[in-house]
Protein backbone atom coordinates (compact mmCIF):
# COMPACT_ATOMS: atom_id res chain seq x y z
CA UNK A 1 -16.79 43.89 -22.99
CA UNK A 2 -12.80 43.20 -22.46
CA UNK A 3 -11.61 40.77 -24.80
CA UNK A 4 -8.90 37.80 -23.52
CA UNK A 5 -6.83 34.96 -24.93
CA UNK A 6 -5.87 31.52 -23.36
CA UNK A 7 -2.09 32.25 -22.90
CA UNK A 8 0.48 30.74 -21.76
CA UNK A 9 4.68 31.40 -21.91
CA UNK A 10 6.78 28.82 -23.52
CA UNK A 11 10.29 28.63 -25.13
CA UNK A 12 9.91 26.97 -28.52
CA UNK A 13 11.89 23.74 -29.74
CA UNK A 14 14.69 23.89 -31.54
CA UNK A 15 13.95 22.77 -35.16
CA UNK A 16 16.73 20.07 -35.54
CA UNK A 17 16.23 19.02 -31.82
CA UNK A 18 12.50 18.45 -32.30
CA UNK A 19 13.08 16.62 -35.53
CA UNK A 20 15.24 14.38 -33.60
CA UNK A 21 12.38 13.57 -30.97
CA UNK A 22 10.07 13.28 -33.95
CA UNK A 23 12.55 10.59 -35.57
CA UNK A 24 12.98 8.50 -32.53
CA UNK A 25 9.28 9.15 -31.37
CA UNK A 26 7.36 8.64 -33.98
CA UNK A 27 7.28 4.70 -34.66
CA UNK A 28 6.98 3.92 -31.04
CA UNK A 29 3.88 5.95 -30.76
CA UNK A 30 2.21 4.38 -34.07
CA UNK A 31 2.82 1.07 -32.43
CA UNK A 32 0.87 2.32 -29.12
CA UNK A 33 -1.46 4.11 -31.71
CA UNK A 34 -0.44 7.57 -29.78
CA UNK A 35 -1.83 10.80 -30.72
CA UNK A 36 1.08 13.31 -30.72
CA UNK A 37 1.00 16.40 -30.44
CA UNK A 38 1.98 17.66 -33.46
CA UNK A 39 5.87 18.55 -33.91
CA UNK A 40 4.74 22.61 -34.40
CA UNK A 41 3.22 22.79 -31.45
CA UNK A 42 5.80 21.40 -29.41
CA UNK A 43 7.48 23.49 -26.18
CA UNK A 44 8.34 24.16 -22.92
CA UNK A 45 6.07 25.92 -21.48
CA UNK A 46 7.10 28.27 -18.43
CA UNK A 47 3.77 29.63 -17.21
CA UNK A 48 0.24 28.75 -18.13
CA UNK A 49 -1.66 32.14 -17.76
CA UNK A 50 -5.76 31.03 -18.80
CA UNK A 51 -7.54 34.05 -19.47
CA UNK A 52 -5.79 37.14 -20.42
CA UNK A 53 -6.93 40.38 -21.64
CA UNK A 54 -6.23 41.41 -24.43
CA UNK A 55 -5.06 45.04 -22.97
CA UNK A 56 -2.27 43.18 -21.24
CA UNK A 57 -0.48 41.44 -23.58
CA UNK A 58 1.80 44.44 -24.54
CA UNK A 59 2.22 45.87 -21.30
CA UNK A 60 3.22 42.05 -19.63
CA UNK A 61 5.63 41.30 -23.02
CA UNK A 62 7.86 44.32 -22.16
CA UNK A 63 7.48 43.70 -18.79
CA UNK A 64 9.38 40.36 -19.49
CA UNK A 65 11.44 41.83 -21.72
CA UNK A 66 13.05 44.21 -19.70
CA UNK A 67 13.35 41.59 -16.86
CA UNK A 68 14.86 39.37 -18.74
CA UNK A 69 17.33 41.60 -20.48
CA UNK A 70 20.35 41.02 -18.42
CA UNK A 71 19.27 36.94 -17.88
CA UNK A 72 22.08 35.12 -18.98
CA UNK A 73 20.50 31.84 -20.91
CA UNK A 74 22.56 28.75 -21.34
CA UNK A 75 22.31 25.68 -22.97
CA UNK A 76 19.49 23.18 -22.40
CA UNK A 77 18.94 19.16 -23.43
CA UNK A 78 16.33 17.65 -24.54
CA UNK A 79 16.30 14.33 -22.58
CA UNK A 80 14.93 10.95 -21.87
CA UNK A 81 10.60 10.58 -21.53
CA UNK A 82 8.75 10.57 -18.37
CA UNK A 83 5.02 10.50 -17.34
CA UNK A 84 2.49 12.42 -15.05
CA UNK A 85 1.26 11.04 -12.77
CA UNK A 86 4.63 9.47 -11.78
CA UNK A 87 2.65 6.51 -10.95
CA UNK A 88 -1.32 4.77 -11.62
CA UNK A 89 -2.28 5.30 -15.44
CA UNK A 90 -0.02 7.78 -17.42
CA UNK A 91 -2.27 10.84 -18.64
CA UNK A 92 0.72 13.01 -20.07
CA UNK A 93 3.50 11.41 -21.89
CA UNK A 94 6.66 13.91 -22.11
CA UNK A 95 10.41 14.54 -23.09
CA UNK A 96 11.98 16.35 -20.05
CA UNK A 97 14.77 18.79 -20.40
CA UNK A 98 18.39 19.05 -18.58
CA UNK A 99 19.91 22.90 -18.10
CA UNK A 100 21.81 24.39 -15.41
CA UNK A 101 20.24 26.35 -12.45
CA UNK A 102 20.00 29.08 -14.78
CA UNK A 103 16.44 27.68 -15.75
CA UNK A 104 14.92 27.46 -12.54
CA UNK A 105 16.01 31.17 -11.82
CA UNK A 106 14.70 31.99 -15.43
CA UNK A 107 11.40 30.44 -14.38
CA UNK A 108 11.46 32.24 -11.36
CA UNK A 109 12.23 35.69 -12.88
CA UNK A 110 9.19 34.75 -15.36
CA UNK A 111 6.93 34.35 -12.22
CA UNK A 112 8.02 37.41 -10.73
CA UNK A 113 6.87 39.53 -13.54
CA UNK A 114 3.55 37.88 -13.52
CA UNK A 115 2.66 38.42 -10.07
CA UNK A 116 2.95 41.94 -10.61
CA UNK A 117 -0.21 41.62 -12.99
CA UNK A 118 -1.89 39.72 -10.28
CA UNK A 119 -1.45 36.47 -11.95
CA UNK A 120 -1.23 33.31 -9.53
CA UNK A 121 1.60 30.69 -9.77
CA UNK A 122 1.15 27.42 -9.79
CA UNK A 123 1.71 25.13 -6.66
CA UNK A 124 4.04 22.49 -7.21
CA UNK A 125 7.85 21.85 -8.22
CA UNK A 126 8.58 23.40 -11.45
CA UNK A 127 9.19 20.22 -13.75
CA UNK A 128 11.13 21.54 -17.06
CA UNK A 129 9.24 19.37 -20.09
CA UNK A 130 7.83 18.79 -23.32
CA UNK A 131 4.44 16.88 -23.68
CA UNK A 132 4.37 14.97 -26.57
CA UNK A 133 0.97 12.86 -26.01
CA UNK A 134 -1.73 12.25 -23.77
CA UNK A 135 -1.93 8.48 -23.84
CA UNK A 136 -5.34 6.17 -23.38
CA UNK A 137 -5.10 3.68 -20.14
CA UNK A 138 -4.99 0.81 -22.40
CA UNK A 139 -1.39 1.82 -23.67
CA UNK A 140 -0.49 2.05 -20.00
CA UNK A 141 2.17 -0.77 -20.04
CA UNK A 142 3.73 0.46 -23.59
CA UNK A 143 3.75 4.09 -22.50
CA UNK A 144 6.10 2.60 -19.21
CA UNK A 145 7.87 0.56 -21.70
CA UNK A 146 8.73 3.35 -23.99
CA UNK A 147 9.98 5.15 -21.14
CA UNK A 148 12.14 2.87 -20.20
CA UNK A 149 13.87 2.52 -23.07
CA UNK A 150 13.96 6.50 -23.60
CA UNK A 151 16.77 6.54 -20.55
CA UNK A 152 19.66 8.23 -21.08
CA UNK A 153 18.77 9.37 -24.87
CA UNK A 154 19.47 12.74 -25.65
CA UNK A 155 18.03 14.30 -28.66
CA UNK A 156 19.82 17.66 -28.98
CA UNK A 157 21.01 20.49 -27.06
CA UNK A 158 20.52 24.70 -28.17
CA UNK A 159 20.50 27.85 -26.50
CA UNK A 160 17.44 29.54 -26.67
CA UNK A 161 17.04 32.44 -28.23
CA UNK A 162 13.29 33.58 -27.45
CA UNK A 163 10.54 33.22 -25.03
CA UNK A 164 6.75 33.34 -27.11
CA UNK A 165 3.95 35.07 -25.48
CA UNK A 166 1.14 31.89 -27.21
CA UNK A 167 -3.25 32.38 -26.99
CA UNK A 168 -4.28 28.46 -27.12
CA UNK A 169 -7.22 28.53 -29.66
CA UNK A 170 -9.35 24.98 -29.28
CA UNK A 171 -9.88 23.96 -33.19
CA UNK A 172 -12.14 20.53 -33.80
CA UNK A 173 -8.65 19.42 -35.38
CA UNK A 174 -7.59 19.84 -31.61
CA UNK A 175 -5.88 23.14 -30.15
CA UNK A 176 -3.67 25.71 -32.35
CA UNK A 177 -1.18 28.13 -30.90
CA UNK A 178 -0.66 31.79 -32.07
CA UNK A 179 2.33 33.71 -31.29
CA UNK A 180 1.04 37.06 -29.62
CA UNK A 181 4.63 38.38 -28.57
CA UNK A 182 8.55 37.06 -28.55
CA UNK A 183 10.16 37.93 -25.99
CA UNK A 184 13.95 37.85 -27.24
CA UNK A 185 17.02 36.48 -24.82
């Protein structure tokens, strides 16, 4: 019987950036009684795969590798905080990101690698972001407020340097993240 992970592709925080967020973040959510996510688990995540085998985590890491070998990766920003939905009751609470076209054409190149494995993108506009909580409908009015006043705060800017290859393990503590390739840029 074929073994497979929960994977998904992300590009990691930078350390000082995230500490930043974490800084700024972290007293507004204890006053909204947020859960974070914690700071080491922070991302943002290019492609969610689900299921993978095992068998084609090697294969799909040099894959990406070599596709992304002559991708030319500029700076990005970590930004102001936004929800999803965009309107009703917030369910995802997150930090968006500001970069160049180069990202969307980094996300596409991503995408095009998958689809040779036969995995299936997902419909929608890609939306470049961080989530940092998933917040209870009672905190509904502070989770708009806290956006709000997030506008036009940046909390650091960094060139990435690696894409990770993650398997999402669920853990009663809530979900931990394994590395199971880097893809370097």
């Amino acid at each position: 019987m074929a073994e497979y992970y929960r994977t998904f592709l992300a590009i990691p925080l930078h350390e000082g950036v995230n500490r930043q967020l974490h800084r700024w973040l972290a007293p507004h959510a204890a006053g909204l009684k947020l859960r974070l996510v914690p700071p080491e688990n922070r991302h943002l995540t290019l492609a969610f795969l689900g299921e993978t085998p095992v068998e084609e985590i090697a294969p799909i890491a040099q894959a990406l590798e070599e596709a992304l070998a002559e991708t030319v990766v500029e700076e990005i920003t970590l930004g102001g905080l936004g929800v999803f939905p965009h309107s009703g009751v917030p369910r995802v609470l997150w930090a968006g990101f500001e970069a160049g076209p180069w990202l969307a054409a980094f996300h596409h190149t991503v995408w095009e690698v998958l689809t040779r494995f036969g995995f299936v993108r997902e419909k929608g506009v890609f939306v470049p972001h961080c989530t940092l909580s998933r917040p209870k409908a009672a905190a509904e009015e502070g989770v708009r407020e806290l956006v709000a006043a997030s506008a036009g705060l940046r909390f650091g800017s960094w060139v990435p340097d690696r894409l990770l290859f993650y398997a999402s393990v669920p853990d009663p503590g809530g979900v931990l993240y394994s590395v199971l390739a880097t893809i370097s840029l």
